[in-house]
C-alpha atoms as a PDB file:
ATOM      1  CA  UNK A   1      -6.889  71.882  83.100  1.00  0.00           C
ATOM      2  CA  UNK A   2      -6.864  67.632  82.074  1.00  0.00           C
ATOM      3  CA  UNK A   3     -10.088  66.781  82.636  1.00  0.00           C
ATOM      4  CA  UNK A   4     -11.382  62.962  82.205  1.00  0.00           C
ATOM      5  CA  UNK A   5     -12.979  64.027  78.744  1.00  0.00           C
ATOM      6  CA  UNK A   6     -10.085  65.231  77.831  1.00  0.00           C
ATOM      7  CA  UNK A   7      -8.334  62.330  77.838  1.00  0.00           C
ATOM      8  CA  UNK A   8     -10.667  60.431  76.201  1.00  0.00           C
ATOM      9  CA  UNK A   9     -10.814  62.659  72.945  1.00  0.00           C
ATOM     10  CA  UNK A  10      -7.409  62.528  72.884  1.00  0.00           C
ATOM     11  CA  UNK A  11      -7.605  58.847  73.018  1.00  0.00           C
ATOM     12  CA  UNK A  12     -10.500  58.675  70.322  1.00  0.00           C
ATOM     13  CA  UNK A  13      -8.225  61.013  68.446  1.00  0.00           C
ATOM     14  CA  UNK A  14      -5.142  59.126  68.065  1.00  0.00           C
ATOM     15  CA  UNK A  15      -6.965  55.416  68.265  1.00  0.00           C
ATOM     16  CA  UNK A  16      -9.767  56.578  64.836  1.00  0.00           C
ATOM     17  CA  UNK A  17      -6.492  58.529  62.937  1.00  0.00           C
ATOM     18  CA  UNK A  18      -4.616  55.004  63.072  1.00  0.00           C
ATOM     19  CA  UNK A  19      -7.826  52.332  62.992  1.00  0.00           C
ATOM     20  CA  UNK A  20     -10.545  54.494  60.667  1.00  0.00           C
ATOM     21  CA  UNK A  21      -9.925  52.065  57.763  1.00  0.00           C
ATOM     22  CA  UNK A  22     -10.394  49.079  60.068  1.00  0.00           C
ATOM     23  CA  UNK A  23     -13.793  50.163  61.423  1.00  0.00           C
ATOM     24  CA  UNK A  24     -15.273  51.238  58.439  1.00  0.00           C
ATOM     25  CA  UNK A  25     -14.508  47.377  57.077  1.00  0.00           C
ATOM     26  CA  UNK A  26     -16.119  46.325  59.917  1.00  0.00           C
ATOM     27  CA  UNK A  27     -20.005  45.271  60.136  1.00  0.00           C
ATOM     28  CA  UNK A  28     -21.338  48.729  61.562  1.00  0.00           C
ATOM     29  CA  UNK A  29     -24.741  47.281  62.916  1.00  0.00           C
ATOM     30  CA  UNK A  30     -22.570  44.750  65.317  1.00  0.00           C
ATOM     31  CA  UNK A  31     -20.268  47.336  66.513  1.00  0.00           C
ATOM     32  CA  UNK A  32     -23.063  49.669  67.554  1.00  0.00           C
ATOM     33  CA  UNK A  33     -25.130  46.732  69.187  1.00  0.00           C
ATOM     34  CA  UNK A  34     -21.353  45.574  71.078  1.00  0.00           C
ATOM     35  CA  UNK A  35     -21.282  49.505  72.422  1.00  0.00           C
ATOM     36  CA  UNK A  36     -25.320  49.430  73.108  1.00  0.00           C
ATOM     37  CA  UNK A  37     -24.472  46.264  74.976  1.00  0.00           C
ATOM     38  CA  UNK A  38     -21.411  47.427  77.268  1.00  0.00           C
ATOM     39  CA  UNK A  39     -22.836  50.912  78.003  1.00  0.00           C
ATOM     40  CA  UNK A  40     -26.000  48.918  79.827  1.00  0.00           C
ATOM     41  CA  UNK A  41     -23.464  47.001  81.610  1.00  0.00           C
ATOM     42  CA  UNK A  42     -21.511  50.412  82.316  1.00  0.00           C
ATOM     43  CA  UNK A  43     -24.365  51.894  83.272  1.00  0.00           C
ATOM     44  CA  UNK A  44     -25.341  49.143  85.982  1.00  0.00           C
ATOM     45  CA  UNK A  45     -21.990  48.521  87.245  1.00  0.00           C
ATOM     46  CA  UNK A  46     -20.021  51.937  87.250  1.00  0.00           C
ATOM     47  CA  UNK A  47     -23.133  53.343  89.627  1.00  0.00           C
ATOM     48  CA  UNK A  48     -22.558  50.340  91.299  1.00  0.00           C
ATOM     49  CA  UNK A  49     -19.204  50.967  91.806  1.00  0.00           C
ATOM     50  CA  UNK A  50     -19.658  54.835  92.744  1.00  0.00           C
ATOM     51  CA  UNK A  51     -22.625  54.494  94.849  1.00  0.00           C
ATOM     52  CA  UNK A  52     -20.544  52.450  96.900  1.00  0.00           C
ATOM     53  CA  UNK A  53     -17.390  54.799  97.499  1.00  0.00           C
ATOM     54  CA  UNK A  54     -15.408  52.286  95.518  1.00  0.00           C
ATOM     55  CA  UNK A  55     -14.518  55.005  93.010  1.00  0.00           C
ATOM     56  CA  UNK A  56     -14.264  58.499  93.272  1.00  0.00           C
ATOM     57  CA  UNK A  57     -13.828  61.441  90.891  1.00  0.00           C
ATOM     58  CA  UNK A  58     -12.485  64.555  91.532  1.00  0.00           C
ATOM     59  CA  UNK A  59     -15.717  67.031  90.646  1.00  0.00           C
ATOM     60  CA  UNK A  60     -13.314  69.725  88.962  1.00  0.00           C
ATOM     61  CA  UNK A  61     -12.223  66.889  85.940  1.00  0.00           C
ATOM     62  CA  UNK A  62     -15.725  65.751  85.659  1.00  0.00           C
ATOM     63  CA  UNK A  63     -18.058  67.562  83.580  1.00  0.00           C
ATOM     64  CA  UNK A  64     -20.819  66.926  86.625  1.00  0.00           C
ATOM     65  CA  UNK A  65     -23.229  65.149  83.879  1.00  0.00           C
ATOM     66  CA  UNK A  66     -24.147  61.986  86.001  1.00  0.00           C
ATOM     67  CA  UNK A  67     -25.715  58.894  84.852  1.00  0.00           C
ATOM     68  CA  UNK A  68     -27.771  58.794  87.599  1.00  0.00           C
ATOM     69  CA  UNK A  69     -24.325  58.567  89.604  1.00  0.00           C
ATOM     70  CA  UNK A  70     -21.892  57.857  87.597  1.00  0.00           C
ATOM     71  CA  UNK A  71     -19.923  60.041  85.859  1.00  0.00           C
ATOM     72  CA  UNK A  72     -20.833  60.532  81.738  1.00  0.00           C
ATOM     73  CA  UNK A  73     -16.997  60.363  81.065  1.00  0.00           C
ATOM     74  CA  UNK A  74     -17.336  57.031  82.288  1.00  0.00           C
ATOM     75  CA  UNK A  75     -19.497  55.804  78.971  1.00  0.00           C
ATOM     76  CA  UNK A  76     -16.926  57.668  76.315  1.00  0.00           C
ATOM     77  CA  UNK A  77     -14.240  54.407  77.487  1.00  0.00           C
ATOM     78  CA  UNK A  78     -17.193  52.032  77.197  1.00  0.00           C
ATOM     79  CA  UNK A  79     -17.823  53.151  73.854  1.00  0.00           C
ATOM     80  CA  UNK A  80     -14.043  53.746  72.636  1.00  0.00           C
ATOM     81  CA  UNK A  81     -13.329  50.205  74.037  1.00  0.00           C
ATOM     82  CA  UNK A  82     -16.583  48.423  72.373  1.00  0.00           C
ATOM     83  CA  UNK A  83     -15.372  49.807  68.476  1.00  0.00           C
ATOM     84  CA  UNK A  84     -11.609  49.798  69.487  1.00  0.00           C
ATOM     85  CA  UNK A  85     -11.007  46.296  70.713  1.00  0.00           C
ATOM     86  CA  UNK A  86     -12.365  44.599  68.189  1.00  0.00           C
ATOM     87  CA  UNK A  87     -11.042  46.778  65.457  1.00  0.00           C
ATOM     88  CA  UNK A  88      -7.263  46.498  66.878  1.00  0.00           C
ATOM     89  CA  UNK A  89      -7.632  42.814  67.017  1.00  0.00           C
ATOM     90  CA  UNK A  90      -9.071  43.009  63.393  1.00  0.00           C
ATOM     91  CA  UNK A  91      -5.759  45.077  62.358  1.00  0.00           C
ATOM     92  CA  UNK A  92      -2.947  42.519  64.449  1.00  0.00           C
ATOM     93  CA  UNK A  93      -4.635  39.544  62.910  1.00  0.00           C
ATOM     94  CA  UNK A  94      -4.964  38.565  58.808  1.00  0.00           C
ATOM     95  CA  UNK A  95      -6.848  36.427  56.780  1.00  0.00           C
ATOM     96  CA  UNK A  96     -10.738  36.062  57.008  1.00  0.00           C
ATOM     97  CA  UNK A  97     -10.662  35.045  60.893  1.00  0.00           C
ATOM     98  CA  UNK A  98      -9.638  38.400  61.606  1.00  0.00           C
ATOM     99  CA  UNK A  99     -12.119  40.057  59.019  1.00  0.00           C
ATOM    100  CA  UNK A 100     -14.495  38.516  61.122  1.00  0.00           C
ATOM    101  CA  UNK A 101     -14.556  39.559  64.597  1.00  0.00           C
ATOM    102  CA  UNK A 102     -16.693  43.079  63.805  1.00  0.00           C
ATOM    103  CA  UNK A 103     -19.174  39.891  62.212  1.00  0.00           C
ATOM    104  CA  UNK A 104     -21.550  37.034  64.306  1.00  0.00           C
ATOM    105  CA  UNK A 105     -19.824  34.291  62.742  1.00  0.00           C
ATOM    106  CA  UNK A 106     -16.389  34.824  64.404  1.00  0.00           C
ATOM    107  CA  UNK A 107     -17.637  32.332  67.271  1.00  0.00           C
ATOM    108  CA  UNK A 108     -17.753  30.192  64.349  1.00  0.00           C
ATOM    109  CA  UNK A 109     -14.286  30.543  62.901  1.00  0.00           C
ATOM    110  CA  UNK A 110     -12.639  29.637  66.577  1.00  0.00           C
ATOM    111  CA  UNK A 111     -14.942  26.513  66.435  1.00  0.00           C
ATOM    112  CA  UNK A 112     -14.023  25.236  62.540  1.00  0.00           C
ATOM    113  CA  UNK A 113     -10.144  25.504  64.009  1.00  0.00           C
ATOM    114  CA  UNK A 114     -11.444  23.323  66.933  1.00  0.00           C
ATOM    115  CA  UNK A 115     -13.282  20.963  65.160  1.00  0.00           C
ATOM    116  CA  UNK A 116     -10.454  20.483  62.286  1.00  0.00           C
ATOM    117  CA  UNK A 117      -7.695  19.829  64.900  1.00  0.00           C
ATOM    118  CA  UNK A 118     -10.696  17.204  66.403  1.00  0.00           C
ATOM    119  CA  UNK A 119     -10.861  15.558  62.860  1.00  0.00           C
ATOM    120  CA  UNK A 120      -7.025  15.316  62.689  1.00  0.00           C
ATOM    121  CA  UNK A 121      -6.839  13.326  66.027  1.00  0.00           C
ATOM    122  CA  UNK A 122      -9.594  10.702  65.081  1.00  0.00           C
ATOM    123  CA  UNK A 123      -7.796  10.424  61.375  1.00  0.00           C
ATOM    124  CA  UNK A 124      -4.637   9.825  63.715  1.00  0.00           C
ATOM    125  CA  UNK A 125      -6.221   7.067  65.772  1.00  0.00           C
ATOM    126  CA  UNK A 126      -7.894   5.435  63.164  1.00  0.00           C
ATOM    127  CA  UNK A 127      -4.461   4.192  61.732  1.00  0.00           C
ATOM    128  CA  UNK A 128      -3.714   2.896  65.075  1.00  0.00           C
END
């Protein structure tokens, strides 16, 4: 029977055979914090979401854990999607801006790009 947690292993599965290398390159500690993070918001919205009769799950592809309503299937995407997302963008990107998204300073890298293309204008003006 395809059950939810089903799907999600064989997700994981086929996602950490292709992307292991990736995440272990990664910074660890901000991965885990990014997955921390979105299973809070998880938490508070997918009950949210369930309590009111927004979303339904059938009770036979469930494994009936609920946290306190919502399903615990529910925090296996969460999770996935926290190490996952940043680790495919990581792999479809190159050089150190995309070594840095499992790092803090990737806010930083987007803003350096911003503030070069800022210097280049004024340079451009200034020989007006």
């Amino acid at each position: 029977m395809y059950t939810y947690l089903l799907m999600i292993c064989g997700f994981a599965l086929v996602a950490s055979l292709l992307l292991l290398g990736t995440v272990r390159s990664m910074k660890q500690q901000t991965l885990w914090l990014t997955a921390v993070i979105v299973s809070g918001m998880t938490l508070v919205f997918d009950n949210i979401m369930v309590g009111l009769g927004l979303v339904a799950y059938d009770p036979a592809r469930i494994l009936g854990i609920r946290v306190p309503i919502a399903p615990i299937e529910d925090f296996g995407y969460a999770i996935l999607g926290a190490i996952l997302i940043p680790a495919i963008w990581t792999r479809l990107g190159s050089g150190a801006n995309a070594r840095d998204v499992g790092d803090a300073g990737s806010a930083g890298d987007a803003g350096s790009a911003g503030d070069a293309a800022n210097s280049k204008k004024n340079q451009d003006r200034s020989h007006d």
